[in-house]
Every structure is written in structure tokens, then in C-alpha cells.
C-alpha atoms as a PDB file:
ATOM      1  CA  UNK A   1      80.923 -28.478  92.800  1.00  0.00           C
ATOM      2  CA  UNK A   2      82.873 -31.278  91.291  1.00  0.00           C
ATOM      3  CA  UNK A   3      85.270 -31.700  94.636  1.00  0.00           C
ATOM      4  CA  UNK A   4      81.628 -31.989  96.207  1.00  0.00           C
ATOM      5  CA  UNK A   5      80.997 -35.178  94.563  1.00  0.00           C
ATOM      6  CA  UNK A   6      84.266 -36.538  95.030  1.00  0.00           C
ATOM      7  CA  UNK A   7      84.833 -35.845  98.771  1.00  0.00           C
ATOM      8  CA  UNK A   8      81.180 -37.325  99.764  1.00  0.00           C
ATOM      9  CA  UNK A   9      82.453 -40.696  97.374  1.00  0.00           C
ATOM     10  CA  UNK A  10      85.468 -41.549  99.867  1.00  0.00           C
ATOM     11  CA  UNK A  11      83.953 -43.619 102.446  1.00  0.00           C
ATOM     12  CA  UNK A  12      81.512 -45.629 100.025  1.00  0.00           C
ATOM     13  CA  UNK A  13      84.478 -48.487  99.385  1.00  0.00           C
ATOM     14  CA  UNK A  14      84.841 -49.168 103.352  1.00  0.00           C
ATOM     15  CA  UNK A  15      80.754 -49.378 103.953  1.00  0.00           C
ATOM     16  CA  UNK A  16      80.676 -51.514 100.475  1.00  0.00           C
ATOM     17  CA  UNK A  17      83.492 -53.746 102.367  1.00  0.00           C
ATOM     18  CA  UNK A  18      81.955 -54.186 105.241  1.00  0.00           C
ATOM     19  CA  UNK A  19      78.340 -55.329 103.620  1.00  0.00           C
ATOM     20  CA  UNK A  20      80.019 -57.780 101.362  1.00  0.00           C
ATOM     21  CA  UNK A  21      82.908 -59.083 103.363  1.00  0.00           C
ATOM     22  CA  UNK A  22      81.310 -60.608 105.928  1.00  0.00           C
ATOM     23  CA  UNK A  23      79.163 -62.503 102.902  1.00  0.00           C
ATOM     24  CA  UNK A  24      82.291 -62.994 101.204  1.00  0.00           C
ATOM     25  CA  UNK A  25      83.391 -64.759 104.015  1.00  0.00           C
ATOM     26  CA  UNK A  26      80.450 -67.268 104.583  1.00  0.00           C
ATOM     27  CA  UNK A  27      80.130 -68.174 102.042  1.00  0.00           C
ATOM     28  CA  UNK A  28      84.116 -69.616 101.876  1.00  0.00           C
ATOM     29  CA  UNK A  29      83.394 -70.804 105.064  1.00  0.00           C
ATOM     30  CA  UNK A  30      80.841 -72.709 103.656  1.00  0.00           C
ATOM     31  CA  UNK A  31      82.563 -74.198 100.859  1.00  0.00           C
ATOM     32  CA  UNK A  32      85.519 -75.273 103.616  1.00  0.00           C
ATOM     33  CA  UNK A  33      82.845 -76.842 105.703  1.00  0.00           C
ATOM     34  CA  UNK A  34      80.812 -78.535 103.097  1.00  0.00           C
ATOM     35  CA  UNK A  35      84.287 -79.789 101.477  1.00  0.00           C
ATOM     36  CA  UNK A  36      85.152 -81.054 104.712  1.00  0.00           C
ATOM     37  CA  UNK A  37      81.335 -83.097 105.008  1.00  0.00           C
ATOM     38  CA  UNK A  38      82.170 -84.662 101.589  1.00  0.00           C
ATOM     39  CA  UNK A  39      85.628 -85.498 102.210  1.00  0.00           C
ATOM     40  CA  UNK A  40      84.320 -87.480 105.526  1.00  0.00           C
ATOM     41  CA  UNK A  41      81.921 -89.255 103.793  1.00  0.00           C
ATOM     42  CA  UNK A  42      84.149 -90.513 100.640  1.00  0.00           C
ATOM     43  CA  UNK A  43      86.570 -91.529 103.056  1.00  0.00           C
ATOM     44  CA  UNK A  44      84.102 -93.326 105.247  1.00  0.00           C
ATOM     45  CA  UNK A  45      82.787 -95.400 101.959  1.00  0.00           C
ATOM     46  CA  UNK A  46      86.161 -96.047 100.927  1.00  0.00           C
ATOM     47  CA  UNK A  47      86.858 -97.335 104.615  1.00  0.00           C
ATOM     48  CA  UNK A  48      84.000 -99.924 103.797  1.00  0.00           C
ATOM     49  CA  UNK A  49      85.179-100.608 100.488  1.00  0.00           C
ATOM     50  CA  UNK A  50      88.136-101.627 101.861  1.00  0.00           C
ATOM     51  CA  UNK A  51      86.728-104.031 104.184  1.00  0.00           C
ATOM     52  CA  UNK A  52      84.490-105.393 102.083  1.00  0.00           C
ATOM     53  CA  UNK A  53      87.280-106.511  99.627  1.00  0.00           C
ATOM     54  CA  UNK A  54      88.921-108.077 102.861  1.00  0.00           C
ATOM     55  CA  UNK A  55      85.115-109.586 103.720  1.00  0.00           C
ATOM     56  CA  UNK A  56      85.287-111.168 100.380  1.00  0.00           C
ATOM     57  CA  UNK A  57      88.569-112.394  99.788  1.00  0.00           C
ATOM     58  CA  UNK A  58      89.482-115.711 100.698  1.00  0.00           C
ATOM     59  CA  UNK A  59      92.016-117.405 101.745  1.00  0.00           C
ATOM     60  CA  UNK A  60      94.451-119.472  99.533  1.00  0.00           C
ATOM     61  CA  UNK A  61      93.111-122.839  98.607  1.00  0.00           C
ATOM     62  CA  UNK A  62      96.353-124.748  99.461  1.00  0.00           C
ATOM     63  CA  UNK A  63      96.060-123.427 102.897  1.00  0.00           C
ATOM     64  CA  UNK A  64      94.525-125.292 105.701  1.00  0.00           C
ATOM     65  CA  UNK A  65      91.500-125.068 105.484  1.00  0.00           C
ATOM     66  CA  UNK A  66      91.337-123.932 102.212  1.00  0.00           C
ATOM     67  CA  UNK A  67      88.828-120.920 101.275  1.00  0.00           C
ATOM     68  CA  UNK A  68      87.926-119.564 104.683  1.00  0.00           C
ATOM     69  CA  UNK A  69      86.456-116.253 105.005  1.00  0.00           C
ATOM     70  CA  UNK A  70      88.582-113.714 107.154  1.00  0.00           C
ATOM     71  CA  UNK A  71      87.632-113.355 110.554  1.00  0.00           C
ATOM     72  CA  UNK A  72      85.649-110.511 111.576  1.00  0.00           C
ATOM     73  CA  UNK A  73      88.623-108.313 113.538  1.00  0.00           C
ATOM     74  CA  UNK A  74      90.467-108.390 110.193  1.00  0.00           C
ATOM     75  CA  UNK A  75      87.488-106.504 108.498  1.00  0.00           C
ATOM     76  CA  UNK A  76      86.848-104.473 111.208  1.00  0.00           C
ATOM     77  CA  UNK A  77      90.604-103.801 111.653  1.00  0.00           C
ATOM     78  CA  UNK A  78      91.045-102.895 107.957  1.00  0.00           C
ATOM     79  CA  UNK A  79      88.051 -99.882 108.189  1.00  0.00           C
ATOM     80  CA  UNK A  80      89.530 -98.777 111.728  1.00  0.00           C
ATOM     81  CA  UNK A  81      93.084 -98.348 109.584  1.00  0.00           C
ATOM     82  CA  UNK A  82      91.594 -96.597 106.671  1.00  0.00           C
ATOM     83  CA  UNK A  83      89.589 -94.334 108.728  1.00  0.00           C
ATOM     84  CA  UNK A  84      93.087 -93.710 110.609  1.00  0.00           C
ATOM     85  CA  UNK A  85      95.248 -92.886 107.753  1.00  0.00           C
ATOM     86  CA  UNK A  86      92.642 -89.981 106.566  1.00  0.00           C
ATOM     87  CA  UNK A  87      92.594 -88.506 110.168  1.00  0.00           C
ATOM     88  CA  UNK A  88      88.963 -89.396 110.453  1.00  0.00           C
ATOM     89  CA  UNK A  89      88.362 -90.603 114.441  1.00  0.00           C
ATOM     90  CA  UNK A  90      86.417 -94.223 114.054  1.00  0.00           C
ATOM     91  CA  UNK A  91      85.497 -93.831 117.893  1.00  0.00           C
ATOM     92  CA  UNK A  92      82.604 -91.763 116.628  1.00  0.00           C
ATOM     93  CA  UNK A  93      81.072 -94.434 114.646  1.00  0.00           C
ATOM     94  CA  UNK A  94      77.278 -95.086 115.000  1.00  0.00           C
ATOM     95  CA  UNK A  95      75.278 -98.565 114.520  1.00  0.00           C
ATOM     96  CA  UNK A  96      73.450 -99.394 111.433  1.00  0.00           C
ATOM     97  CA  UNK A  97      72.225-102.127 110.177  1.00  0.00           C
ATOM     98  CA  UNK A  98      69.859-102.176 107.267  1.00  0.00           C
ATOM     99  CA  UNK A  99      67.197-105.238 107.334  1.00  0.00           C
ATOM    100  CA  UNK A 100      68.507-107.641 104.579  1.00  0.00           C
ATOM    101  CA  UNK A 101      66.123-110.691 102.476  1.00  0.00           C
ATOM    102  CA  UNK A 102      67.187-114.120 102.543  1.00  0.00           C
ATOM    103  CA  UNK A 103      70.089-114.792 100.005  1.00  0.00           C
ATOM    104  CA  UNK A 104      69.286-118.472  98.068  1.00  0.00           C
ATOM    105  CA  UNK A 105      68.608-121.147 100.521  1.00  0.00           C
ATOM    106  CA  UNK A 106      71.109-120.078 102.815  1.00  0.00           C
ATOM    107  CA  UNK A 107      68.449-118.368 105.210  1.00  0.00           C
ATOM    108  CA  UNK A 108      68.374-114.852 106.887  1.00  0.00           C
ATOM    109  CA  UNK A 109      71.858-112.406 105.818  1.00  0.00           C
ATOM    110  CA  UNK A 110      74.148-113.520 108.889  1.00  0.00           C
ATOM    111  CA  UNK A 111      75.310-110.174 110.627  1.00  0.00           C
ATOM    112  CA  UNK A 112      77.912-108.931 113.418  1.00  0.00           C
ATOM    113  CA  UNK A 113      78.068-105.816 114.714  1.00  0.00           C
ATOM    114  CA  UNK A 114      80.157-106.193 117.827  1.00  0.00           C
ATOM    115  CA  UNK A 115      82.898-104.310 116.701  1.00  0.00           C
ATOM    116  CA  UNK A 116      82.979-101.054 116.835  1.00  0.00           C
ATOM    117  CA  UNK A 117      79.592-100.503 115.413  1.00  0.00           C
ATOM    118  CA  UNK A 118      80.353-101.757 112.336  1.00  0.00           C
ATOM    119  CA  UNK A 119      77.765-103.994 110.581  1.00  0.00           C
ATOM    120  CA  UNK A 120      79.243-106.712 108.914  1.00  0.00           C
ATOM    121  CA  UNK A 121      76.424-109.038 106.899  1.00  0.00           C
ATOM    122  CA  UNK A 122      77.130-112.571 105.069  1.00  0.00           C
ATOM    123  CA  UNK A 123      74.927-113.855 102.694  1.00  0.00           C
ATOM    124  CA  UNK A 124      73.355-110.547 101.351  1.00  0.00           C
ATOM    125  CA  UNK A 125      70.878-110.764  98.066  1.00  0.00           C
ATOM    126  CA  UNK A 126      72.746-108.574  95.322  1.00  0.00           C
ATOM    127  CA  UNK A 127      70.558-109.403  92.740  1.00  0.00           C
ATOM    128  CA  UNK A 128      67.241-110.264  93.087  1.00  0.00           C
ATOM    129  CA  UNK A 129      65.836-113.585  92.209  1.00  0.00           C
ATOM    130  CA  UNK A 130      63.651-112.645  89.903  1.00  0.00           C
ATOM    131  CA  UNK A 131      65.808-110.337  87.960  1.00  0.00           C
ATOM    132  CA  UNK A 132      66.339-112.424  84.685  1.00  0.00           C
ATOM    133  CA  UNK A 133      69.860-112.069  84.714  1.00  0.00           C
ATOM    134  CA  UNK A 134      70.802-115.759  85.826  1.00  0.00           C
ATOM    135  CA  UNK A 135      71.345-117.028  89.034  1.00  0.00           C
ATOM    136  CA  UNK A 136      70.952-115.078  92.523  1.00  0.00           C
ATOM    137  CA  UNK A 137      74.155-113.552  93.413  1.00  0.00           C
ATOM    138  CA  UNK A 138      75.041-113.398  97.493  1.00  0.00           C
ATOM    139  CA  UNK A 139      78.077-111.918  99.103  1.00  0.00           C
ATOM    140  CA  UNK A 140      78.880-109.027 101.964  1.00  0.00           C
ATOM    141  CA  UNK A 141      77.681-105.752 102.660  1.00  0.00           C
ATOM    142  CA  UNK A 142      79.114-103.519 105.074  1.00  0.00           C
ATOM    143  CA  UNK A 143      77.461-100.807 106.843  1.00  0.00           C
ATOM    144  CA  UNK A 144      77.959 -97.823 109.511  1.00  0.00           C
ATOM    145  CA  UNK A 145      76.698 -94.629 110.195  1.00  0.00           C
ATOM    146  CA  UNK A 146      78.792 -91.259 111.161  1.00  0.00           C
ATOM    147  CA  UNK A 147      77.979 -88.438 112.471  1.00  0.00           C
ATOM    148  CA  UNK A 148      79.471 -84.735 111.194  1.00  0.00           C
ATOM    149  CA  UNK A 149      79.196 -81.340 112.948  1.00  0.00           C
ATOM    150  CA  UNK A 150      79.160 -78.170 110.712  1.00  0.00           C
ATOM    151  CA  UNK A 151      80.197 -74.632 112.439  1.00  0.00           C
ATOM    152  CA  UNK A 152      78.836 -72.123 110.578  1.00  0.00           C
ATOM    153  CA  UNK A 153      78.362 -69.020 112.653  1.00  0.00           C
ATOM    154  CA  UNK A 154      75.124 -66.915 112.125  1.00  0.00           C
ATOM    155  CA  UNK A 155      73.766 -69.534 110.173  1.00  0.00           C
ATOM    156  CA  UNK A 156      71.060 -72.390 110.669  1.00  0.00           C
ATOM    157  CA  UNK A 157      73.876 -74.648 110.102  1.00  0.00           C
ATOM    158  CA  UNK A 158      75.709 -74.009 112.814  1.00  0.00           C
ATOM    159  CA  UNK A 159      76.790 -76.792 115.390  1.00  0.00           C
ATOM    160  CA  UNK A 160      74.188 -79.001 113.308  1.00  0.00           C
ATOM    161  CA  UNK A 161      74.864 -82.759 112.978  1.00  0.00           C
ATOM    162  CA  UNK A 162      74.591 -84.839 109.939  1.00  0.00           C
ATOM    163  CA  UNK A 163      74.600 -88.294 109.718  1.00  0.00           C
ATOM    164  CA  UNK A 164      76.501 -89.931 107.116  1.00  0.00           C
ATOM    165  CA  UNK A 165      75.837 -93.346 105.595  1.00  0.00           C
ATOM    166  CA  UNK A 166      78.561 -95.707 104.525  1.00  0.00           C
ATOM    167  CA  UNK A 167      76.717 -99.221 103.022  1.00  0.00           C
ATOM    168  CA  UNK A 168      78.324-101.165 100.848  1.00  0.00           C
ATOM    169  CA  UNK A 169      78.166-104.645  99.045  1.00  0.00           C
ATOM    170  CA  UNK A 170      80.327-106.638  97.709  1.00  0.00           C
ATOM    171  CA  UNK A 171      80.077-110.646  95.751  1.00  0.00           C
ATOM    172  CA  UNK A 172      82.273-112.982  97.237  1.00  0.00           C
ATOM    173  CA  UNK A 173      85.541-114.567  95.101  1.00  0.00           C
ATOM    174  CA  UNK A 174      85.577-118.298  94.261  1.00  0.00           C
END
């Protein structure tokens, strides 16, 4: 009666397998996939971080002329580089540009987005007038969309695109 028990016991490890393998395996697929979404997007801020501090910067002031901003292909050129080196393809790139207030007396934020998609806005509010903390500050903000395709077989997920936001601001140097 005992070797009963024991011989109908031998195939339950191979039908527990293949019920929790297969769930075993989504879900590591899911980790690589979602690790992959968030890797995208911290590299696509960091892209824009990057060209803001190049939107920002200016140039020497014993040069001639003294304190000019960069020109736009420099910014763009500096995301497009970034994006590169992390193997992320800045073809793919989508247009946004966020509606901006006027910054001091200088009128509406000035914006370009003729490169690439890549919205590049002087004279951006950073602080609000109104805030109490002392004067209005202005300076850049950079902004972009991309999009990112999960594959996740037998899920809802699967071939589903995100969009993913990179918008950032920066105050200029004096």
C-alpha cells in the first residue's frame, strides 16, 4: 500500500513545472521588459539634461560677442549624441511641445522644434511671479516625446506602445 502512494506521486513535479514555469517565466520577462521601459526613459531625460546644460551655458565673455547662447544644432546635436552612446535610436523621436506663460517682460517662451522633433524653448517661467521667493526666474526647457514597444506574449501588454516624456528646465548662467 505504501509503494501505492509513492508510484502515483512521480509525475506530480513535471505537471507542477509546467503550471508554474511558464508563470515563472512572465513574469522575468516582465521585469526585463519593464527594466528596459525605465532604462529608455532615464536615458531620454538625461539626453535633455544634457542639452539643457549646453542651452544654458554661455559662451566666454572675452569672446566675440561675448555671452551668446549656443546655437540650436549644438543642443540638438548634444541629445542626438547622448541618445547614441546608450544605443537608444533618436530617429524615433516624437514632437512635443508643452504651452509655456510669458517669462518677465520678455513676451511669449521663444521655441524651435525643427530639429529632430526636439522642442527647444527660451525664456521659460521657472518660478512663478507671484511665488514670494524674489524675482521671476527664466531660462530653457527642453522637451520630446518617445515612443516604447513592450513584447509580452499572452499578455495585454504585448506589442503595446508607451509614450515617454522627457521635459526639462533649466536657469540660464550669467
Amino acid at each position: 500500500m505504501i509503494r501505492d502512494t509513492v508510484r502515483n506521486d512521480r509525475g506530480a513535479e513535471i505537471a507542477e513545472a509546467a503550471l508554474v514555469l511558464p508563470l515563472a517565466f512572465m513574469i522575468l520577462l516582465g521585469i526585463y521588459w519593464f527594466g528596459q521601459a525605465f532604462n529608455t526613459y532615464a536615458t531620454i531625460n538625461h539626453a535633455a539634461r544634457e542639452g539643457a546644460r549646453v542651452a544654458v551655458a554661455q559662451s566666454c565673455a572675452t569672446c566675440s560677442p561675448a555671452n551668446t547662447p549656443p546655437i540650436t544644432s549644438a543642443i540638438t546635436n548634444t541629445i542626438i549624441q547622448t541618445m547614441q552612446a546608450s544605443s537608444v535610436n533618436p530617429n524615433n523621436i516624437r514632437l512635443y511641445q508643452p504651452a509655456y506663460a510669458f517669462c518677465n517682460d520678455l513676451g511669449p517662451a521663444n521655441c524651435n522644434n525643427q530639429n529632430y522633433n526636439i522642442t527647444i524653448c527660451n525664456s521659460v517661467p521657472l518660478t512663478p511671479n507671484n511665488a514670494g521667493f524674489g524675482p521671476q526666474v527664466c531660462g530653457v526647457a527642453i522637451s520630446f516625446q518617445y515612443p516604447y514597444q513592450f513584447w509580452l506574449p499572452f499578455t495585454s501588454l504585448n506589442n503595446q506602445t508607451i509614450i515617454l516624456t522627457a521635459d526639462v528646465q533649466m536657469a540660464r548662467e550669467f
